[in-house]
Protein backbone atom coordinates (compact mmCIF):
# COMPACT_ATOMS: atom_id res chain seq x y z
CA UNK A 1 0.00 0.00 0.00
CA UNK A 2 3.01 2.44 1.07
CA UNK A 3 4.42 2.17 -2.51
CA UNK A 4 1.39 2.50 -4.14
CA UNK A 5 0.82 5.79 -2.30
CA UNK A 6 4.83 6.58 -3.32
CA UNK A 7 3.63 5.82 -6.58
CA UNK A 8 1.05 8.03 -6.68
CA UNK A 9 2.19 11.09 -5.41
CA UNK A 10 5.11 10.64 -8.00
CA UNK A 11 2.54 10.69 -10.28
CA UNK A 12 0.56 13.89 -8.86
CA UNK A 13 4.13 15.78 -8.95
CA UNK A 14 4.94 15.24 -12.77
CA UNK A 15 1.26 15.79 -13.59
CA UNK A 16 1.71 19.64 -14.14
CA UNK A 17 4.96 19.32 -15.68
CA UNK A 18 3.33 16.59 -18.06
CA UNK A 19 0.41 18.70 -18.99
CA UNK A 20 3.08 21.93 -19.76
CA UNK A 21 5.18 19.83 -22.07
CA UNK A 22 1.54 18.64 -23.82
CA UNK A 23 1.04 21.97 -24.14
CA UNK A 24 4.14 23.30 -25.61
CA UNK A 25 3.83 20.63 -28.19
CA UNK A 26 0.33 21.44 -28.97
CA UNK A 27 1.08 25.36 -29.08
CA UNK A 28 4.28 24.46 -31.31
CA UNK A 29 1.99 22.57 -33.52
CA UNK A 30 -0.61 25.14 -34.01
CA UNK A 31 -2.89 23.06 -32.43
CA UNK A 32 -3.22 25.45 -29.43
CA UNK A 33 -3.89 29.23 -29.76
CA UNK A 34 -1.18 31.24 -28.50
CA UNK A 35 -3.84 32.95 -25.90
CA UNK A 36 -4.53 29.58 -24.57
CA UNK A 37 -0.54 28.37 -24.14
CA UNK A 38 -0.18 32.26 -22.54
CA UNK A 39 -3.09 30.83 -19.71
CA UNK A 40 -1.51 27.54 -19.11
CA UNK A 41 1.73 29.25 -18.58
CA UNK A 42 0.11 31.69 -16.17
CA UNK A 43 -1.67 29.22 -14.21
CA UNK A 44 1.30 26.64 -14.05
CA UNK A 45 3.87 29.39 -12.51
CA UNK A 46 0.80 30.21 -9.98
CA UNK A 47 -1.04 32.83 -11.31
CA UNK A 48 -4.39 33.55 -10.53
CA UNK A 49 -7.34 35.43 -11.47
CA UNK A 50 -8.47 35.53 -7.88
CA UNK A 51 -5.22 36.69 -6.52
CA UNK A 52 -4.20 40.16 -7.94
CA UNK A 53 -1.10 40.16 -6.09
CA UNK A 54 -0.30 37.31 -8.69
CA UNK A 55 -2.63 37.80 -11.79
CA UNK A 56 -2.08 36.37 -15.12
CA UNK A 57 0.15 38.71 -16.79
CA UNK A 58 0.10 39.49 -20.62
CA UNK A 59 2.41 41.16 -22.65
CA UNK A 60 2.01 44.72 -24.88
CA UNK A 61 2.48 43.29 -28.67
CA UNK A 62 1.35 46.58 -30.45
CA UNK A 63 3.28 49.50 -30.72
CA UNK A 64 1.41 51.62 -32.67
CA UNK A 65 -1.19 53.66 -31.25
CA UNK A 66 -1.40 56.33 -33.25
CA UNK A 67 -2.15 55.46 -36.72
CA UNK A 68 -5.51 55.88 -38.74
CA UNK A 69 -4.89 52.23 -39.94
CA UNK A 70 -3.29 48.80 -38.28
CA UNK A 71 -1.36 46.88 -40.98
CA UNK A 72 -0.67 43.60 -39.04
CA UNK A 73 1.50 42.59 -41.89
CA UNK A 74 3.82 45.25 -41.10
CA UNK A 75 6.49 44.37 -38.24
CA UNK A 76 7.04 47.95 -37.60
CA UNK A 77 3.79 48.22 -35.63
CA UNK A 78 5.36 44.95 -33.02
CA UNK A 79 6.82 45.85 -30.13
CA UNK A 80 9.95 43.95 -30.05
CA UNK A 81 8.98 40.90 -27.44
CA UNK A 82 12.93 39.73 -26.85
CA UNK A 83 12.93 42.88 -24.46
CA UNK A 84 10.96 43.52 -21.49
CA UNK A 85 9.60 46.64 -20.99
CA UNK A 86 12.34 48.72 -19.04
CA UNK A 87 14.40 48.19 -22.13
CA UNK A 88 12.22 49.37 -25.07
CA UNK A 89 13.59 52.80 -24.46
CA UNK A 90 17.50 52.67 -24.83
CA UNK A 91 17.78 56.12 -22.94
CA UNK A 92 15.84 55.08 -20.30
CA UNK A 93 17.56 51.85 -20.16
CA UNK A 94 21.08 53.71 -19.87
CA UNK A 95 19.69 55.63 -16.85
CA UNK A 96 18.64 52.71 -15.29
CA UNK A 97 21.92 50.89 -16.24
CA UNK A 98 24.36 54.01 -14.81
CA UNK A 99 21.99 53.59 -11.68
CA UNK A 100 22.22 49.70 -11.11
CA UNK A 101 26.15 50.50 -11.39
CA UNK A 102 26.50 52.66 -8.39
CA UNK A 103 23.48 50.74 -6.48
CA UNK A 104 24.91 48.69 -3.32
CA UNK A 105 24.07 44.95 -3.21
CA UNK A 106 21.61 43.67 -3.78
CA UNK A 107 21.28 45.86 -7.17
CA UNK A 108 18.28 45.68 -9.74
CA UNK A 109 17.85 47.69 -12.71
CA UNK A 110 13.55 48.17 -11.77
CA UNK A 111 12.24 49.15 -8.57
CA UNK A 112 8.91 49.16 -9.92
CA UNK A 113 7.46 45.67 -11.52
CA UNK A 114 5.22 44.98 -14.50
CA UNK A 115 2.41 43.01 -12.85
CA UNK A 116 0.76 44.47 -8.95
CA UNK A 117 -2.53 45.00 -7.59
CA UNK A 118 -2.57 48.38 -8.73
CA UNK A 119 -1.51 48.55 -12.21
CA UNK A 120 -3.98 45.23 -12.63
CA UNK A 121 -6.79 47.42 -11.35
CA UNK A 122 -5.01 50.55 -12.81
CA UNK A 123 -6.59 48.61 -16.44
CA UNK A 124 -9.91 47.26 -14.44
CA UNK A 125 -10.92 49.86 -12.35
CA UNK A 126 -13.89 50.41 -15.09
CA UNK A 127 -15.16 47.17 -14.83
CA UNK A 128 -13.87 46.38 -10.72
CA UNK A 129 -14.44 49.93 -9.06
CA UNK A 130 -15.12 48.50 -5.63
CA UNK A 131 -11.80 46.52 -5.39
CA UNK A 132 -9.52 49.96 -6.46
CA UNK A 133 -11.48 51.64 -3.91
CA UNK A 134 -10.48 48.78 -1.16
CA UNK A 135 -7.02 49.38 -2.30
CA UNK A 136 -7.03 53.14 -2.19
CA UNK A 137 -8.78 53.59 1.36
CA UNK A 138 -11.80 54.43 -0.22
CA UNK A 139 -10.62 57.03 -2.96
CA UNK A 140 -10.20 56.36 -6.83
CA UNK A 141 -6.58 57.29 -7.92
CA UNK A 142 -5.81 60.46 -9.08
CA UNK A 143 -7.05 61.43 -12.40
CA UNK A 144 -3.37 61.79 -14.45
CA UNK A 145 -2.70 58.76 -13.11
CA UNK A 146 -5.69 56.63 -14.39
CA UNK A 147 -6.12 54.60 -17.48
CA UNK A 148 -6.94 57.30 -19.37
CA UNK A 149 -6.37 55.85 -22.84
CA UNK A 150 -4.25 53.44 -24.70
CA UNK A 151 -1.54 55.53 -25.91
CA UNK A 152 -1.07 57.40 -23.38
CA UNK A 153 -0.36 54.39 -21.65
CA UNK A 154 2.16 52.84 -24.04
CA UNK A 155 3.78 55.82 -23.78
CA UNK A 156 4.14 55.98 -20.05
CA UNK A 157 5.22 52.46 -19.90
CA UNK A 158 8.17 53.05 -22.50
CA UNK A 159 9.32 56.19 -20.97
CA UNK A 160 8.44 57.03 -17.41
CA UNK A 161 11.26 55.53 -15.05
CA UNK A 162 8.90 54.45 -12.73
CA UNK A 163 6.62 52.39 -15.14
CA UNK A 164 6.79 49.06 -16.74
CA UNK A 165 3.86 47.26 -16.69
CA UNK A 166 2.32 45.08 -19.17
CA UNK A 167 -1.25 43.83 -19.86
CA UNK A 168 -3.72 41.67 -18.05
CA UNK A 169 -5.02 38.75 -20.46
CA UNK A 170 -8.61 41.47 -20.54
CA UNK A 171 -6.89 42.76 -23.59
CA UNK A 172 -6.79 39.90 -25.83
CA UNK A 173 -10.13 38.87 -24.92
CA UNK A 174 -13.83 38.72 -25.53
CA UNK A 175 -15.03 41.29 -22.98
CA UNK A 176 -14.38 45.15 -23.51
CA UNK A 177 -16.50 46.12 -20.51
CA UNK A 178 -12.97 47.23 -18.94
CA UNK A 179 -12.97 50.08 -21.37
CA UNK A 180 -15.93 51.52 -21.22
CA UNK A 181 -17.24 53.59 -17.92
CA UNK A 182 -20.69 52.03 -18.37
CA UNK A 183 -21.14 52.56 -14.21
CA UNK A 184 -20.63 56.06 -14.68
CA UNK A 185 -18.12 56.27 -12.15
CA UNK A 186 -16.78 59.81 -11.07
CA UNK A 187 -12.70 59.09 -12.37
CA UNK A 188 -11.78 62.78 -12.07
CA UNK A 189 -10.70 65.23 -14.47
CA UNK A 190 -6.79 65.21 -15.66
CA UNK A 191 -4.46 68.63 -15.36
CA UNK A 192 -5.72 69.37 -18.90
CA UNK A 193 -9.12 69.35 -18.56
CA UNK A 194 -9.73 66.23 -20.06
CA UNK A 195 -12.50 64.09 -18.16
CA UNK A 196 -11.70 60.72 -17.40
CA UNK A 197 -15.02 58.54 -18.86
CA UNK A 198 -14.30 55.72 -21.49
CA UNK A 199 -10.94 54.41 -22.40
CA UNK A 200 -9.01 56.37 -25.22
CA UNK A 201 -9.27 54.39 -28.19
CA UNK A 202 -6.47 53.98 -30.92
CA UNK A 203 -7.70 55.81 -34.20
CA UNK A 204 -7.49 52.32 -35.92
CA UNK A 205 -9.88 50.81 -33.61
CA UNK A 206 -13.90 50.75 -34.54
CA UNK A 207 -14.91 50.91 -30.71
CA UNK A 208 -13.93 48.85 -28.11
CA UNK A 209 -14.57 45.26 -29.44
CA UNK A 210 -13.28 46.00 -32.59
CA UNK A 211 -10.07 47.14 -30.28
CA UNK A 212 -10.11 43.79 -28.41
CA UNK A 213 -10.18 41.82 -32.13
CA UNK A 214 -7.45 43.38 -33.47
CA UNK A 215 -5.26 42.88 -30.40
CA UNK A 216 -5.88 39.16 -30.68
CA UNK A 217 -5.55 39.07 -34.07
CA UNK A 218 -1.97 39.93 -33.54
CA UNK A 219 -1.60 38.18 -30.55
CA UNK A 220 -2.27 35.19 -32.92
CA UNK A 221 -0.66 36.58 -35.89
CA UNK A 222 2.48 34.93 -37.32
CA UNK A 223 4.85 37.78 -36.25
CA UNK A 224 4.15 37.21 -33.05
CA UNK A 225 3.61 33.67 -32.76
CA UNK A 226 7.76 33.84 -34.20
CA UNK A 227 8.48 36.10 -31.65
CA UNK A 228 6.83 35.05 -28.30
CA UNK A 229 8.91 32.40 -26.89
CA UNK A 230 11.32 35.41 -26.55
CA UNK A 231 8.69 37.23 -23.91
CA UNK A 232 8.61 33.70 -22.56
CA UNK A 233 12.14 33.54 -21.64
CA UNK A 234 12.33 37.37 -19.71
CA UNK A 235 8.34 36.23 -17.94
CA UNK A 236 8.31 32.67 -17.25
CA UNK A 237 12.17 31.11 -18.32
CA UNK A 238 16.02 30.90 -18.50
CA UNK A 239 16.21 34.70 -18.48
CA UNK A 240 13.62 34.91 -15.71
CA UNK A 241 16.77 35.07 -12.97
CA UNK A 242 20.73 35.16 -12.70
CA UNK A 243 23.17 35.88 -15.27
CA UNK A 244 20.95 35.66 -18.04
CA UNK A 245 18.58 38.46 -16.30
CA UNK A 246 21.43 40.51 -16.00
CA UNK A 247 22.11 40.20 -19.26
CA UNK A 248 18.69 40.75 -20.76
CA UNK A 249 18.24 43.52 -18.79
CA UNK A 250 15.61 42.02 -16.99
CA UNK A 251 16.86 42.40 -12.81
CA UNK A 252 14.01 43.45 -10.26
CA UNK A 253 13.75 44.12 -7.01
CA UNK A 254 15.17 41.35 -4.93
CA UNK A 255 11.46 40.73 -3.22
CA UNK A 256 10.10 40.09 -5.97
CA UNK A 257 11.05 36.67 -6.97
CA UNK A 258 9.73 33.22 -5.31
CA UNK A 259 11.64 32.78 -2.57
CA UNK A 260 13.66 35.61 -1.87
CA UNK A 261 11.78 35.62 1.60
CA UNK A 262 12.08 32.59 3.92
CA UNK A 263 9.16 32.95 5.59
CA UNK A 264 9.48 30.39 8.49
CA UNK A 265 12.61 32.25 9.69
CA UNK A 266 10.34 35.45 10.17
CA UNK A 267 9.22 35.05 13.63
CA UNK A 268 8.25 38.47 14.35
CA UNK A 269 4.99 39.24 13.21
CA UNK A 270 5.53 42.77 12.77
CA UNK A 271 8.33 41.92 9.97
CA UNK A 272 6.40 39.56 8.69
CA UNK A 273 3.70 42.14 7.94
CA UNK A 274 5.80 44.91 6.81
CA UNK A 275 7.19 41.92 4.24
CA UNK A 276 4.03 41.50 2.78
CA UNK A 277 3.00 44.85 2.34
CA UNK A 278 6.45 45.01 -0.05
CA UNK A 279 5.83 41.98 -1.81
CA UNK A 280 2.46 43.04 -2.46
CA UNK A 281 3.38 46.38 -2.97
CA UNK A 282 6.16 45.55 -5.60
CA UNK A 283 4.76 43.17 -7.37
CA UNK A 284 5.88 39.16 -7.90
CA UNK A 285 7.95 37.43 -10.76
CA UNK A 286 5.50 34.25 -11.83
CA UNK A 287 7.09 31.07 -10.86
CA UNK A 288 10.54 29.93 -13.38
CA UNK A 289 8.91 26.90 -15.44
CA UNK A 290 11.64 26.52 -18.21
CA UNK A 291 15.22 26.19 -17.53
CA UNK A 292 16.35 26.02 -21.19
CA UNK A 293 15.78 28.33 -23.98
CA UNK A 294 12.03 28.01 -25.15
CA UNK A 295 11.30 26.84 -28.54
CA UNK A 296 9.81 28.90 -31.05
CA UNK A 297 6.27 28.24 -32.64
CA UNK A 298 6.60 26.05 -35.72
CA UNK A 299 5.89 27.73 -38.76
């Protein structure tokens, strides 16, 4: 009986490492949308949609926000997915560099993360107004600080220092309730005088849906589908931690990664609070499933 139970829990550990090599093979085979493998990925490393200190996290693939029209056959409307986000802007990226350089151990090139409560509800706060108001004490955020549109926020996130988020899966989607204000909730007005209702829209984008389509169109698109297994690597793989972080310019905040906190040698509960508020409060890497390089989609 003893060896069948051995047996069995050997079984119940490779289970989820089974099921992510099925689903590599079925994403490298087409037979998996790339949305989908993005999910499996998210859930295996530990994300969770009821957890928004670790929700699923997406990445931007547009770059273009401006444009009358979206050529999807164009790679100069990609952002370029073998970078994270801190290092789409190469100025930026310098600053942060010439600061990591004269930082005293441990050093990290972002202080800020791409995925926390608040930049999750930062994008949801339309469609989730009572959780942002748990968050804030009872108070939306200020109004030049809310999702105000869609290029604004592309631009914040590839040149503000303090900003490099990416997207929650919401934006790839079937459901564009996120972008519209539909409760009619009181967002504030910005410094310009610009009122804070409905999402800014890209001028290629027919309304919200149509916004949603074309995002997971290229999401799905063969660009991309070439080019995600990079994103993999920096999110959930070998460049995830270490030298090859370092190198990919992809180092965060010590707390942020499972298991920089051994939480059974915090005895003082006081600490142990004041830990979570940071880890909370800076975000969390998803759990490292891929040791190796990932494969690319097949063509």
């Amino acid at each position: 009986a003893g060896s069948g139970a051995e047996e069995g829990g050997a079984r119940a550990m490779t289970d989820p490492r089974r099921r992510l090599r099925e689903s590599l093979a079925r994403w490298q085979a087409g037979d998996m949308t790339t949305f989908d493998y993005l999910m499996q990925l998210n859930l295996a490393a530990g994300r969770s949609f009821n957890d928004l200190t670790q929700y699923p996290v997406f990445p931007w693939v547009i770059a273009d926000y401006e444009s009358n029209t979206l050529d999807l056959k164009d790679p100069g409307v990609y952002r370029d997915l073998s970078k994270p986000v801190g290092a789409l802007n190469a100025t930026r990226l310098a600053a942060y560099k010439a600061r990591y350089e004269d930082m005293p151990s441990p050093r990290f090139l972002y202080g800020t993360h791409y995925s926390t409560p608040a930049y999750v509800l930062f994008y949801l706060v339309r469609q989730a107004p009572d959780l942002m108001l748990h968050l804030q004490c009872g108070k939306f955020d200020g109004a030049d600080r809310a999702f105000f549109g869609v290029a604004s926020a592309w631009a914040s996130v590839c040149s503000n220092a303090a900003d490099v988020k990416e997207l929650v899966p919401e934006f790839y989607g079937a459901d564009s309730s996120f972008l519209v204000n539909r409760l009619g909730l009181d967002l504030g007005t910005r410094s310009g005088g610009e009122v804070v209702g409905d999402v800014l829209l890209p001028p290629w984008a027919d309304g919200p849906d149509d916004f949603l389509d074309k995002l997971r169109q290229a999401l799905e698109g063969e660009h991309v589908s070439g080019q995600i297994h990079a994103w993999i690597d920096l999110v959930f793989g070998c460049k995830q931690r270490g030298e090859a972080a370092l190198e990919a310019d992809n180092v965060f905040y010590p707390l942020t990664y499972e298991g920089a906190v051994d939480w059974e040698a915090v005895t003082d509960p006081m600490e142990a609070q004041a830990l979570e508020e940071q880890v909370q409060e800076f975000g969390q890497c998803p759990r490292q499933l891929f040791d190796a390089p990932h494969p690319p989609r097949r063509p």
